[in-house]
Protein backbone atom coordinates (compact mmCIF):
# COMPACT_ATOMS: atom_id res chain seq x y z
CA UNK A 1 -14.31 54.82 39.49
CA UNK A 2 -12.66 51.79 37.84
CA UNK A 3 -10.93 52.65 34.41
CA UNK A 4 -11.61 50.10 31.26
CA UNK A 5 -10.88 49.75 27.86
CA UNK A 6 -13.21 51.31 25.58
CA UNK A 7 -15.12 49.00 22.75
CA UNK A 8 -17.24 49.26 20.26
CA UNK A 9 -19.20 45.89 18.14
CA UNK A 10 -20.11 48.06 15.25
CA UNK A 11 -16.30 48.58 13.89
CA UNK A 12 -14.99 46.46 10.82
CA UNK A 13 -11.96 44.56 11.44
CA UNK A 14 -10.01 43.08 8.72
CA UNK A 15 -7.58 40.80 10.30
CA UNK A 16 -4.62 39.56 7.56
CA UNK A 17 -5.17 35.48 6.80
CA UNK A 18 -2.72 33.37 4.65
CA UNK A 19 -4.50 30.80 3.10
CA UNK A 20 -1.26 28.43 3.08
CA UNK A 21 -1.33 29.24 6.53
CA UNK A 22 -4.34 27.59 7.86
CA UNK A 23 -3.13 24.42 6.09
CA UNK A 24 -0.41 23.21 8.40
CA UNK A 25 1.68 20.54 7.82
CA UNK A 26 0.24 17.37 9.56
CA UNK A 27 -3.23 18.07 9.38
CA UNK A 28 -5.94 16.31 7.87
CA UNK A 29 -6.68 19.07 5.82
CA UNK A 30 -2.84 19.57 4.44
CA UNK A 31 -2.85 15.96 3.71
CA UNK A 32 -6.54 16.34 1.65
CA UNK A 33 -5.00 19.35 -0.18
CA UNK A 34 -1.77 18.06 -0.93
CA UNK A 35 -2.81 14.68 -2.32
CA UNK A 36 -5.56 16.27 -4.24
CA UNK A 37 -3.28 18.65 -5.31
CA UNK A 38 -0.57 16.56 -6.36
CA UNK A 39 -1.00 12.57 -6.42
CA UNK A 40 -4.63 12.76 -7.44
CA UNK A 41 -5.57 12.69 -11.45
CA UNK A 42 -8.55 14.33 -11.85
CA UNK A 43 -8.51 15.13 -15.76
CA UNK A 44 -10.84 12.21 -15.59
CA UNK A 45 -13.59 14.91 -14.98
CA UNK A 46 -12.41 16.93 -17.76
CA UNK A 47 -14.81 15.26 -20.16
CA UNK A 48 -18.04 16.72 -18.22
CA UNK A 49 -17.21 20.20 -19.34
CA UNK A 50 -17.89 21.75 -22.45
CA UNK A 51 -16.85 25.52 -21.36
CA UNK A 52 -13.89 25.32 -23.33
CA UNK A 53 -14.72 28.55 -26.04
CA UNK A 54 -18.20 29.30 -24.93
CA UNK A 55 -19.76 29.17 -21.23
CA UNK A 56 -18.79 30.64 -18.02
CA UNK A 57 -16.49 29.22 -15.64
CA UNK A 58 -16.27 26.08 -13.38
CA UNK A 59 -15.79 25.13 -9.99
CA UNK A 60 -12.16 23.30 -10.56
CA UNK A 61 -13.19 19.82 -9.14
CA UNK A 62 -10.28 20.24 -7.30
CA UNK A 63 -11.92 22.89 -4.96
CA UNK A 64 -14.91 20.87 -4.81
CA UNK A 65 -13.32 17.45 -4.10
CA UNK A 66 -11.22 18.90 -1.31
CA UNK A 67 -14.18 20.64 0.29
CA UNK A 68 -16.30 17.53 0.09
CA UNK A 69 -13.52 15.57 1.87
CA UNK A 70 -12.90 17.96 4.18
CA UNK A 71 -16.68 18.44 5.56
CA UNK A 72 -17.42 14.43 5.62
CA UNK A 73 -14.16 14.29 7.79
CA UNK A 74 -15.90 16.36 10.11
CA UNK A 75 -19.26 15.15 9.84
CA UNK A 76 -20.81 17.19 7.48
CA UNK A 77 -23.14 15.58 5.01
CA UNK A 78 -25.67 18.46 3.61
CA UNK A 79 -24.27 20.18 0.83
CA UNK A 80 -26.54 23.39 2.31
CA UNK A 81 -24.03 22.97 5.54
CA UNK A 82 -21.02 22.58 3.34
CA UNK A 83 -22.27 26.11 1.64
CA UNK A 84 -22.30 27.83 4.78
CA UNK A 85 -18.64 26.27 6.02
CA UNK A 86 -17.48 27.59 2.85
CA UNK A 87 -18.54 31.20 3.64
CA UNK A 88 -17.89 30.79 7.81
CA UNK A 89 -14.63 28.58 8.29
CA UNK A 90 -11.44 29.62 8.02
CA UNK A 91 -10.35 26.54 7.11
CA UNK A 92 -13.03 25.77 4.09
CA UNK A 93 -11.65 29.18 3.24
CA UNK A 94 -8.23 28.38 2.86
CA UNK A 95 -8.97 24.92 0.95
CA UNK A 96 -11.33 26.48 -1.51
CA UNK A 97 -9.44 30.06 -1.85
CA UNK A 98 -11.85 32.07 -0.81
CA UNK A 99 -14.42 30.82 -3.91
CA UNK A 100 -17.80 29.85 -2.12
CA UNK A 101 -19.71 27.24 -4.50
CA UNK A 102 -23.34 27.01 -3.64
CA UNK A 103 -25.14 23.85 -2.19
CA UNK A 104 -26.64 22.61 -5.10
CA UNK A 105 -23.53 22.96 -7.35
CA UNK A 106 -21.82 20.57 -4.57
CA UNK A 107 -24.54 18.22 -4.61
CA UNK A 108 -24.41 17.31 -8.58
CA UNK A 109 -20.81 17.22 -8.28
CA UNK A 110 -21.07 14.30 -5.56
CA UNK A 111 -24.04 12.93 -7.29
CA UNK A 112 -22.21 12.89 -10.43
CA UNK A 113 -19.32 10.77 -9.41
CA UNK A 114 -20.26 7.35 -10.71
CA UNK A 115 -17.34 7.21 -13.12
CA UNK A 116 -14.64 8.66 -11.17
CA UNK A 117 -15.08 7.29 -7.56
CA UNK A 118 -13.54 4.04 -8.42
CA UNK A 119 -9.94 6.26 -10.29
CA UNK A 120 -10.18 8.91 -7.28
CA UNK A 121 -9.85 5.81 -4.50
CA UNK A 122 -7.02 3.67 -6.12
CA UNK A 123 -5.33 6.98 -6.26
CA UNK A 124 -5.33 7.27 -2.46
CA UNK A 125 -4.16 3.80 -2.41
CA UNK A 126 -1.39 3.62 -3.77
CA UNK A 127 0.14 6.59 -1.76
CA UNK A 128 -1.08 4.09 0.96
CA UNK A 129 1.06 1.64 -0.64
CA UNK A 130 4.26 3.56 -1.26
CA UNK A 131 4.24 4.95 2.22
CA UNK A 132 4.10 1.42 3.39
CA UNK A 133 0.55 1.21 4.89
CA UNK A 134 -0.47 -1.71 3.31
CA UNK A 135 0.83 -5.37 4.56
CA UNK A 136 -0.59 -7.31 2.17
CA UNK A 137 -0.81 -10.41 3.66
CA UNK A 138 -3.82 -10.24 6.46
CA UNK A 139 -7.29 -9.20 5.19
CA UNK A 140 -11.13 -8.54 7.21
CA UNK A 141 -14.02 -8.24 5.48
CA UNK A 142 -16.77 -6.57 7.74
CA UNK A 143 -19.91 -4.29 7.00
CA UNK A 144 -21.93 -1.43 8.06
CA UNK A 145 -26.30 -1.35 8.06
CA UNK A 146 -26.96 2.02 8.19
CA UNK A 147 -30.10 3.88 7.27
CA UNK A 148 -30.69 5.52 3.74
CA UNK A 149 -32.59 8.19 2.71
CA UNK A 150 -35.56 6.40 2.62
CA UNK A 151 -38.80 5.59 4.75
CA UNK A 152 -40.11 2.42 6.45
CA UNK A 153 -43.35 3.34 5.64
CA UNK A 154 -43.14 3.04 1.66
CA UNK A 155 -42.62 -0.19 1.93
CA UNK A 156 -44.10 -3.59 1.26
CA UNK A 157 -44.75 -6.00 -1.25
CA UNK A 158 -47.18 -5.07 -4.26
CA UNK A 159 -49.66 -6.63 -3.20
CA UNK A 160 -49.33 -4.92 0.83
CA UNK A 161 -48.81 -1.80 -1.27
CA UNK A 162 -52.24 -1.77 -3.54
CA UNK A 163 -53.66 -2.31 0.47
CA UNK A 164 -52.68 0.74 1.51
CA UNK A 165 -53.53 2.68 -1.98
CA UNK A 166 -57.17 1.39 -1.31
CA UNK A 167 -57.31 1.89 2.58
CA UNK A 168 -55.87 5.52 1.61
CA UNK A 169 -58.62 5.83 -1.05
CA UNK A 170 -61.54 4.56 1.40
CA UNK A 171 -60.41 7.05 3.96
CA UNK A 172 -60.91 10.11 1.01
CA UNK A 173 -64.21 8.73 0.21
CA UNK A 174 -64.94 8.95 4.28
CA UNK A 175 -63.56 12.77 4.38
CA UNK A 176 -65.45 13.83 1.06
CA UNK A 177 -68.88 12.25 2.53
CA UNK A 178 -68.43 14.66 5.57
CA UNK A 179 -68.11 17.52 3.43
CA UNK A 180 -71.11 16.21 1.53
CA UNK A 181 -72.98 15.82 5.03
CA UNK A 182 -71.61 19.52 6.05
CA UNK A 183 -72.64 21.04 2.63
CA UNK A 184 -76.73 19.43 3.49
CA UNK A 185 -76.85 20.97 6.85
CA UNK A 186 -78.62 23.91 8.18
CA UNK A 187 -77.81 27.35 6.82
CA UNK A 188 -77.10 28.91 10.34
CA UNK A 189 -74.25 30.49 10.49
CA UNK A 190 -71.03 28.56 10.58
CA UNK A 191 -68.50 29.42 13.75
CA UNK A 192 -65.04 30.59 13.01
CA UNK A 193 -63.88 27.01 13.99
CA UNK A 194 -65.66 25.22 11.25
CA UNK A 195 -63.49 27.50 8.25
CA UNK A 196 -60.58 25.88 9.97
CA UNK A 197 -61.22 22.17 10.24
CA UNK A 198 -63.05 22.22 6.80
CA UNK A 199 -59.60 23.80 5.55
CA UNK A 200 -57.98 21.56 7.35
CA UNK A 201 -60.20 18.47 6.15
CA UNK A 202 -59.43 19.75 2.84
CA UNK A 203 -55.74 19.74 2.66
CA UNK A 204 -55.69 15.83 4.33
CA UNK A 205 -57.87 15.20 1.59
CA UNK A 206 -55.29 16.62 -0.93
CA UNK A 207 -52.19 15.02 0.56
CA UNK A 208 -53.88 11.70 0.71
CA UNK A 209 -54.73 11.83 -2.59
CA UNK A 210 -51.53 12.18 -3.70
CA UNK A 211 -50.15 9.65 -1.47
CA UNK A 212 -52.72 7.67 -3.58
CA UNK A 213 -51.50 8.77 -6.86
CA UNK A 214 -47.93 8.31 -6.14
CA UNK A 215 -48.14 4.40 -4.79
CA UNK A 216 -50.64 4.56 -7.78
CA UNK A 217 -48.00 5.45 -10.05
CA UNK A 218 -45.14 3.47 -8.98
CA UNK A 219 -46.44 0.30 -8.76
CA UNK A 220 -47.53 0.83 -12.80
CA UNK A 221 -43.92 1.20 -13.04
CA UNK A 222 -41.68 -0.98 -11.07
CA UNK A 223 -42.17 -4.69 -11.27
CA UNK A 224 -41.93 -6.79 -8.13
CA UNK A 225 -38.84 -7.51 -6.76
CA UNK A 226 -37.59 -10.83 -6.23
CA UNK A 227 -35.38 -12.60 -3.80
CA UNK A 228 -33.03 -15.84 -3.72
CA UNK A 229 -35.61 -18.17 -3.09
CA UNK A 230 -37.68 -17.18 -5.72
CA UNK A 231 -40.22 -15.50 -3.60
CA UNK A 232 -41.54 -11.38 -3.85
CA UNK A 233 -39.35 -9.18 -0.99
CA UNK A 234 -40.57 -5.81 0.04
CA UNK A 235 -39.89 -2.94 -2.34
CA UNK A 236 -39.80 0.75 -1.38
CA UNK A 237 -41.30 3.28 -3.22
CA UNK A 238 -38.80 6.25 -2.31
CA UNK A 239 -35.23 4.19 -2.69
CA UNK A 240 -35.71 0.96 -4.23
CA UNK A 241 -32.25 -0.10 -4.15
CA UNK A 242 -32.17 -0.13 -0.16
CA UNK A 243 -33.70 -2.87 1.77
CA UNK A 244 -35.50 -3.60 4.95
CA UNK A 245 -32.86 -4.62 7.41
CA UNK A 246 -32.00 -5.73 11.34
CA UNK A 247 -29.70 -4.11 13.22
CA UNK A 248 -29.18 -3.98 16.70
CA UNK A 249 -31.05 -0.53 17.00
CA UNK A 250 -34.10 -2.48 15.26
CA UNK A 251 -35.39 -2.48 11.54
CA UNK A 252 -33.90 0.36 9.29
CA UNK A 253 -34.42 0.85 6.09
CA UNK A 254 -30.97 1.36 4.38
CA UNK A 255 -27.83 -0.03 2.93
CA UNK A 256 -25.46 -2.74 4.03
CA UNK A 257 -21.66 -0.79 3.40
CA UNK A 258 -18.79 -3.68 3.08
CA UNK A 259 -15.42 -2.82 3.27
CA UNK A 260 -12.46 -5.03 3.41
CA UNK A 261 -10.01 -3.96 5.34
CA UNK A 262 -5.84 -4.56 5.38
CA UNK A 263 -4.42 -5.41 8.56
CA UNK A 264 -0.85 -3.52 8.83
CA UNK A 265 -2.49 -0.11 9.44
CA UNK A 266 -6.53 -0.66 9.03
CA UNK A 267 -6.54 0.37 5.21
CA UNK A 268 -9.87 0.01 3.39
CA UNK A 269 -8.59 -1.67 0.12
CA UNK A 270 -12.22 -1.93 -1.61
CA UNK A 271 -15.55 -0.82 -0.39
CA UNK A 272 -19.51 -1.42 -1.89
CA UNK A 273 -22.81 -0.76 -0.55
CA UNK A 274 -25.56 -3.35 -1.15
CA UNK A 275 -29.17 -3.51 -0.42
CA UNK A 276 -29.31 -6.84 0.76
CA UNK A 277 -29.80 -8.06 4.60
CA UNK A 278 -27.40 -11.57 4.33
CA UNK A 279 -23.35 -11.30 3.76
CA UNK A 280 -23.59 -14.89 1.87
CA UNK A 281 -23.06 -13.28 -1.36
CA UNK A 282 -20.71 -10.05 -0.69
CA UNK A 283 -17.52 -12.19 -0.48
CA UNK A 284 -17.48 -12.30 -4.73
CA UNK A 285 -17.71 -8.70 -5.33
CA UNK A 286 -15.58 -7.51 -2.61
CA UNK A 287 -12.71 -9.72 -3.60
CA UNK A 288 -12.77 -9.12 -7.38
CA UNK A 289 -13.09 -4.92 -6.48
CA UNK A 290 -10.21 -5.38 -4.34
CA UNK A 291 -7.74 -7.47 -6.90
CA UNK A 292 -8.87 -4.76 -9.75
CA UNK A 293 -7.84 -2.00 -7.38
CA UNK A 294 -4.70 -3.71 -6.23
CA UNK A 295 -3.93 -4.76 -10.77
CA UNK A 296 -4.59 -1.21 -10.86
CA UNK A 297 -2.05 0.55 -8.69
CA UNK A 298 0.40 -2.17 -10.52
CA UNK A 299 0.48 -5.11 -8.13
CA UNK A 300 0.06 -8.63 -10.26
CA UNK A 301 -3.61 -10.43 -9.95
CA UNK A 302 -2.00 -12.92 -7.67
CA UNK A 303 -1.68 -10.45 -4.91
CA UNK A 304 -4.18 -12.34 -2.80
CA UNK A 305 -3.16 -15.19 -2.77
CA UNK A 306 -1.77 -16.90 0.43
CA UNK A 307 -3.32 -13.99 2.19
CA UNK A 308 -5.12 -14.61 5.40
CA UNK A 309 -8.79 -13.74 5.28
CA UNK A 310 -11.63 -13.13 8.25
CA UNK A 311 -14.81 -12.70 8.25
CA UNK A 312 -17.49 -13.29 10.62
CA UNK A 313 -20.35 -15.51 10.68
CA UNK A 314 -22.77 -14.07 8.46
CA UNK A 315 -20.22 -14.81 5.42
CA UNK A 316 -20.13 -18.49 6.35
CA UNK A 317 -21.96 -20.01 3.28
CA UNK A 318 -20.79 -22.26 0.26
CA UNK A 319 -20.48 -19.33 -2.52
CA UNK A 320 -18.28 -16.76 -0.45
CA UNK A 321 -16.06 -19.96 0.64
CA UNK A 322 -15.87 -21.35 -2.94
CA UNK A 323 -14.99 -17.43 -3.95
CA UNK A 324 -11.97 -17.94 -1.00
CA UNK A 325 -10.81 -21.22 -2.54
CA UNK A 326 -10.91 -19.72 -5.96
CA UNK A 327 -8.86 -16.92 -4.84
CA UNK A 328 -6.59 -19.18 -2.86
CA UNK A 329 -7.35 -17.26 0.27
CA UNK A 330 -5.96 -18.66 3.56
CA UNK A 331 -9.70 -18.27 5.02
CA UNK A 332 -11.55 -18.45 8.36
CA UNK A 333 -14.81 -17.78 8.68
CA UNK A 334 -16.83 -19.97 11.65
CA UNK A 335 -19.91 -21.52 11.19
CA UNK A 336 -22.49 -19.91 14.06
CA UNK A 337 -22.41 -22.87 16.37
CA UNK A 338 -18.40 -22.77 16.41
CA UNK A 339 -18.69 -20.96 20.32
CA UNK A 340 -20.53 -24.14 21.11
CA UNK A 341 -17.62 -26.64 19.67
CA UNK A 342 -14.95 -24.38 21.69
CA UNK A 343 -13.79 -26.04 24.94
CA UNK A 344 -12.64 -22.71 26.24
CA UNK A 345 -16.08 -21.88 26.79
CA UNK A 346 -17.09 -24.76 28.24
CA UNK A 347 -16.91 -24.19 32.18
CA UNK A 348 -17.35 -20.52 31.68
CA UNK A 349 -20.43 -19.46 33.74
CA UNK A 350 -23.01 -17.63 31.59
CA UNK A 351 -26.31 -15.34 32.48
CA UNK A 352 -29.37 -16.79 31.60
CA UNK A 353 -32.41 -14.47 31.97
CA UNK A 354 -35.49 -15.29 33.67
CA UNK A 355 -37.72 -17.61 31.93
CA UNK A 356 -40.85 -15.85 30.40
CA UNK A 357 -41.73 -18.89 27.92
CA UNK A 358 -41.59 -22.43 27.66
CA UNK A 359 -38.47 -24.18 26.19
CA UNK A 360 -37.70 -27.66 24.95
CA UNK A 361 -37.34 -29.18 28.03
CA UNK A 362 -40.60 -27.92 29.00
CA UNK A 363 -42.18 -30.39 26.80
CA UNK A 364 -42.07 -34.53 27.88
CA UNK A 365 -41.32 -36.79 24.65
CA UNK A 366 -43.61 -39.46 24.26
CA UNK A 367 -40.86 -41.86 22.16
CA UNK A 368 -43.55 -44.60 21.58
CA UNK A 369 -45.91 -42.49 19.42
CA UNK A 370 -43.08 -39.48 18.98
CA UNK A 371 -45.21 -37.20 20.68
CA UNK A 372 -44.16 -34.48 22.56
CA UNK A 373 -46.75 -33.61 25.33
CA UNK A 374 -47.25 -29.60 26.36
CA UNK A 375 -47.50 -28.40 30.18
CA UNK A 376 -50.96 -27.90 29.90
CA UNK A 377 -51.07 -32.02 28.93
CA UNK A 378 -52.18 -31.35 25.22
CA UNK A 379 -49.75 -33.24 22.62
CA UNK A 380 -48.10 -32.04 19.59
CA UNK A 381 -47.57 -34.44 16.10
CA UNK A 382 -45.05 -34.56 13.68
CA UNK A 383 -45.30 -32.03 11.05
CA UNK A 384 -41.88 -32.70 9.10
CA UNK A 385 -39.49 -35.26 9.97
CA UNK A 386 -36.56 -33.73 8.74
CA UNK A 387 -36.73 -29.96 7.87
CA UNK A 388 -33.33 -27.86 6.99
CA UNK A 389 -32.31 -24.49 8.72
CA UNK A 390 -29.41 -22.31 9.76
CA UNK A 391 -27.03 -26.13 9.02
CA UNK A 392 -29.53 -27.55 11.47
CA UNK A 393 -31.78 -30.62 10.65
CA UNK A 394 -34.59 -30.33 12.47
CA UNK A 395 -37.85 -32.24 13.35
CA UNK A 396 -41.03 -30.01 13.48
CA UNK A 397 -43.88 -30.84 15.82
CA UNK A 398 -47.33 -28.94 15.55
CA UNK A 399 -50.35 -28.44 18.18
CA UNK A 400 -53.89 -28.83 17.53
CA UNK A 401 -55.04 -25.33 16.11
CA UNK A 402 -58.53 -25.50 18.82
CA UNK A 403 -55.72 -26.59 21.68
CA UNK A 404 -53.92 -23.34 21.89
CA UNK A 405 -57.34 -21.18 21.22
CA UNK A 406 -58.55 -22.19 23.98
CA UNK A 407 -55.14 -22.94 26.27
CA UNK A 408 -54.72 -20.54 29.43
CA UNK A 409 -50.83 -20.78 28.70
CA UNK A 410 -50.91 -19.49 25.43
CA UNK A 411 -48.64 -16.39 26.94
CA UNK A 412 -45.96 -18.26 27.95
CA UNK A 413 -46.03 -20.93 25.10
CA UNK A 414 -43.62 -20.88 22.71
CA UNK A 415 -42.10 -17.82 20.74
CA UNK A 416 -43.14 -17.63 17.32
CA UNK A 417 -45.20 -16.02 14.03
CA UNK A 418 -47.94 -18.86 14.72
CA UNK A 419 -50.95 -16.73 16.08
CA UNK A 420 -53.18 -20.13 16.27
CA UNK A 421 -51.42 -22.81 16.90
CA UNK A 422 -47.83 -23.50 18.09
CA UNK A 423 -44.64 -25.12 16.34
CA UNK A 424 -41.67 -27.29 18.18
CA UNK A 425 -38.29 -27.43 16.42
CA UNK A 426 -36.53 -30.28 18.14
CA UNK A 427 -32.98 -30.10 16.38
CA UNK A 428 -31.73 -33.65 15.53
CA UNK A 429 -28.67 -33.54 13.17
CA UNK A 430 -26.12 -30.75 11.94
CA UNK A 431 -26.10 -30.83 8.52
CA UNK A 432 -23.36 -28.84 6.67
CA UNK A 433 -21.99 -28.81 3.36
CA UNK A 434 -18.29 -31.19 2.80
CA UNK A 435 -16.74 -26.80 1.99
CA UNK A 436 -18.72 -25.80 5.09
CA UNK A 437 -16.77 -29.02 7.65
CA UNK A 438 -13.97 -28.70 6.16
CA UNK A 439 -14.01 -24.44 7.13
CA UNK A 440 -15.59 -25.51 10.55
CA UNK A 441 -12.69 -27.70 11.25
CA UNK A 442 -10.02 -25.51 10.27
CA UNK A 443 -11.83 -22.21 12.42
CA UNK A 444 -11.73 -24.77 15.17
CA UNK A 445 -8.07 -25.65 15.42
CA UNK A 446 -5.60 -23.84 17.61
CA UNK A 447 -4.26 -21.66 15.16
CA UNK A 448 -7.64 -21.16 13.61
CA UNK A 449 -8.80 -19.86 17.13
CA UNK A 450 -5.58 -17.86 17.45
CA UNK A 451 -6.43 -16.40 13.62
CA UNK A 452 -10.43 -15.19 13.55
CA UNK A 453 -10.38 -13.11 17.16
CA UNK A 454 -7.66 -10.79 15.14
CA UNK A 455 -10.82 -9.67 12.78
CA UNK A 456 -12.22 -7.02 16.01
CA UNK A 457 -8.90 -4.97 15.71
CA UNK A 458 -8.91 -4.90 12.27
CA UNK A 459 -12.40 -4.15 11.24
CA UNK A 460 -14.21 -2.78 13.69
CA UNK A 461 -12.24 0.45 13.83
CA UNK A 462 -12.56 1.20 10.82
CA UNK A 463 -16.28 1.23 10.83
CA UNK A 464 -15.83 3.24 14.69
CA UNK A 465 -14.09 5.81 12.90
CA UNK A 466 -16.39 6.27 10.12
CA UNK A 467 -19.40 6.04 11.86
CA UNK A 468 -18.45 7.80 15.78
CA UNK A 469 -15.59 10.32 14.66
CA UNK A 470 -16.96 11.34 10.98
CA UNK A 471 -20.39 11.14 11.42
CA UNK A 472 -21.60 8.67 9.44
CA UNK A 473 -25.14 7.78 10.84
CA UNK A 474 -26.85 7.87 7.41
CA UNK A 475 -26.72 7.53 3.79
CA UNK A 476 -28.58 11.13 2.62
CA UNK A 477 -28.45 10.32 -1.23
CA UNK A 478 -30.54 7.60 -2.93
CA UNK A 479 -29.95 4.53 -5.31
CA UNK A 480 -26.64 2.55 -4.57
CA UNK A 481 -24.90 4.03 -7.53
CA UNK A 482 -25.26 7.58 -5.48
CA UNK A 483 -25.03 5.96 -1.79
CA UNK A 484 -21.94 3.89 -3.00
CA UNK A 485 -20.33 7.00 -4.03
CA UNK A 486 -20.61 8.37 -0.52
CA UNK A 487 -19.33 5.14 1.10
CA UNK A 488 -16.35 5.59 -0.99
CA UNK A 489 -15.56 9.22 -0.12
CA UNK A 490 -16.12 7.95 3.28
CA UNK A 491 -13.73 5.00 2.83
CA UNK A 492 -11.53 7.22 1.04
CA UNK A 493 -11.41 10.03 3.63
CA UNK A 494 -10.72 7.39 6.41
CA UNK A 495 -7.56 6.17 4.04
CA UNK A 496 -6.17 9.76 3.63
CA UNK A 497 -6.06 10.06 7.46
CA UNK A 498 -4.01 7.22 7.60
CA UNK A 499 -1.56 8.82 5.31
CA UNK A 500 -1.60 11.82 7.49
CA UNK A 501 -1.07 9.95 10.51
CA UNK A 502 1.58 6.79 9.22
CA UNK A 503 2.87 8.27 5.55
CA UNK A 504 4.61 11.37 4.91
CA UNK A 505 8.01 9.63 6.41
């Protein structure tokens, strides 16, 4: 018979591990420990103990720093998965010593972080700019809409929101009156099925009641939130700092992170988190973080200007391009119908997809009476002659509301919210603003169309590296003081593996 080794799972083995060891020169996780370690002040937590004579010991928020950097590099949010890398992972091991802090000690410290984010990140960068990662000169200002910790469902306006506390309510009443009818009936015997759907019946009624109390409860408490235009937005009742949003995976409800981004080697320089939909107002805040970051690591508060700035169309409006011409920015940021004014993409062939629904050219203008007349012969009037949207001016026809009740085309009419009757935008000017021609012109030069296609390669991985390689599919904390503080570490963390990759030289 064949001979083997002899073994046995139910010895110990206690193999020797040197912490310095597992932290190897090049790594991610040297570069987190040795810039935490060494170029990072943290005595600005110092102030949040009060252990000094009396009190047990602390976590040193060096330990805890490192480990949170660490895990979000390798896309670990939960501090209860952070815990258990702590206890499993070499690594974790080595960058901790051996000390295991629990989840929820992790989870105040990251929580906690409101005053020392901003200090921890201008400390990465400037080792980013002595080890030459920073150019200076090229800037691209992108963002991020990713979900937050936070529901779809919660939300609405106050007034959707009292609907649903009194739909909620009428469905109790419906549950208790079927207890009521059960309680009258005959007194055979119940079957063992009925205990369970009366218990049943009886903890719906209990969780809809508190659903009840708790929309109840928070609409006593929050007033209505208001938009631009003057006009009530949705709230939501779980995180009301996040926002309803599009994306192209559909609506989320979440944050929109910003970060702008320096060209040399793709080095966040500021990031923020905002829970609003439209870029038209991020330029402002982005900028100002950025020049106090760049004041603050000793650079003068002229540092921007000259610079070359990008940013796509949803920053093309007349506050972020007054904010670049305040700033002295060399900016480009195209209107959305710049693709249209570009003669390279005149001749190019492009897909169109089958038609499902009538179109503009669908409909025959009557010019005598301006009429436009419908495939199914019925005739549309002027609504507004000149109407204002997206720097379009556009003239707005309406159908008759019993025409398109009673119209057999009504499914492949026009696209629209208008259930009853049907609206024809017939664009008939571009209007723009003297700041917003004077960008469109410039984006629309040669060197302008050389300039804005550079914004891909510098943004966009940035955002691929936070989002594919660490992980970053959600915000798990809520309230943008909280979820900007995990942008940041995210930002921060994508910074530091710069350093490890380009610094050290």
């Amino acid at each position: 018979m064949p001979k083997f080794k002899p073994y046995d799972y139910k010895q110990k083995v206690m193999p020797p591990i040197y912490l310095e060891d597992q932290l190897s020169p090049g790594t991610l996780e040297f570069a987190i420990h040795y810039l935490v370690e060494t170029r990072m002040d943290l005595s600005v937590f110092d102030e949040k103990y009060k252990n000094d004579e009396t009190g047990r010991f602390a976590y040193d928020p060096k330990i805890l720093l490192k480990i949170v950097l660490f895990a979000y590099s390798r896309g670990l949010m939960g501090s209860r998965r952070i815990e258990q890398a702590c206890r499993e992972n070499v690594t974790f091991m080595a960058l901790t010593c051996g000390q295991k802090p629990d989840h929820s000690t992790i989870a105040a410290f990251v929580s906690s972080m409101k005053g020392e984010i901003i200090p921890l990140f201008r400390d990465v960068l400037l080792v980013c700019e002595e080890e030459g990662l920073l150019g200076g000169t090229f800037f691209a200002l992108d963002g991020l809409k990713l979900p937050s910790n936070a529901s779809k469902e919660w939300s609405g306006t106050h007034c959707k929101l009292q609907r649903k506390k009194e739909r909620i309510e009428a469905k109790v009443k419906r549950l208790l009156k079927e207890h009521e009818r059960e309680d009258k009936g005959d007194d055979e015997p119940p079957g063992p099925g009925s205990f369970r759907g009366r218990a049943s019946r009886e903890k719906q009624i209990e969780r809809l009641q508190k659903r009840a109390e708790r929309i109840e409860k928070w609409l006593s408490e929050n007033d209505k939130k208001i938009g631009k235009n003057g006009k009530e937005i949705t709230s939501n009742i779980t995180d009301n700092d996040s926002a309803k949003m599009i994306t192209s995976h559909g609506y989320i409800q979440g944050y929109n992170g910003q970060a702008l981004v320096d060209d040399k080697q793709q080095v966040v320089v500021h990031g923020e988190t905002f829970g609003t939909v439209s870029d038209h107002e991020h330029v402002a805040p982005l900028m100002d973080g950025a020049k106090e970051n760049m004041e603050a690591i000793g650079h003068d508060e002229d540092y921007f200007a000259g610079a070359i700035f990008v940013a796509d169309t949803n920053y093309h409006s007349q506050s972020n391009i007054e904010k670049c011409q305040e700033m002295e920015l060399d900016a480009y940021i195209p209107d959305r119908y710049f693709r249209r004014r570009d003669p390279r993409y005149a001749t190019q062939k492009r897909y169109w997809p089958k038609k499902k629904k009538f179109h503009l050219e669908d409909f025959h203008h009557d010019e005598a009476k301006d009429h436009y007349v419908c495939p199914n012969g019925k005739r549309l009037k002027v609504k507004h002659k000149e109407l204002y949207r997206d720097g379009l001016v556009y003239r707005v026809y309406i159908a008759e509301k019993k025409d398109c009740q009673r119209c057999t085309l009504r499914l492949k009419c026009l696209s629209g919210r208008g259930a009853q009757r049907k609206y024809l935008w017939v664009p008939i000017a571009v209007q723009l603003t003297n700041l917003s021609r004077k960008m469109a012109g410039k984006v629309d030069t040669e060197m302008g169309r050389k300039i804005y296609p550079r914004r891909i390669a510098i943004a966009e991985p940035v955002f691929a590296n936070i989002r594919t390689h660490k992980r970053l599919d959600r915000f798990t904390l809520r309230g943008k003081v909280k979820v900007n503080i995990q942008w940041l570490l995210y930002c921060m963390v994508h910074n530091i593996g710069k350093i490890a990759n380009y610094g050290f030289t």
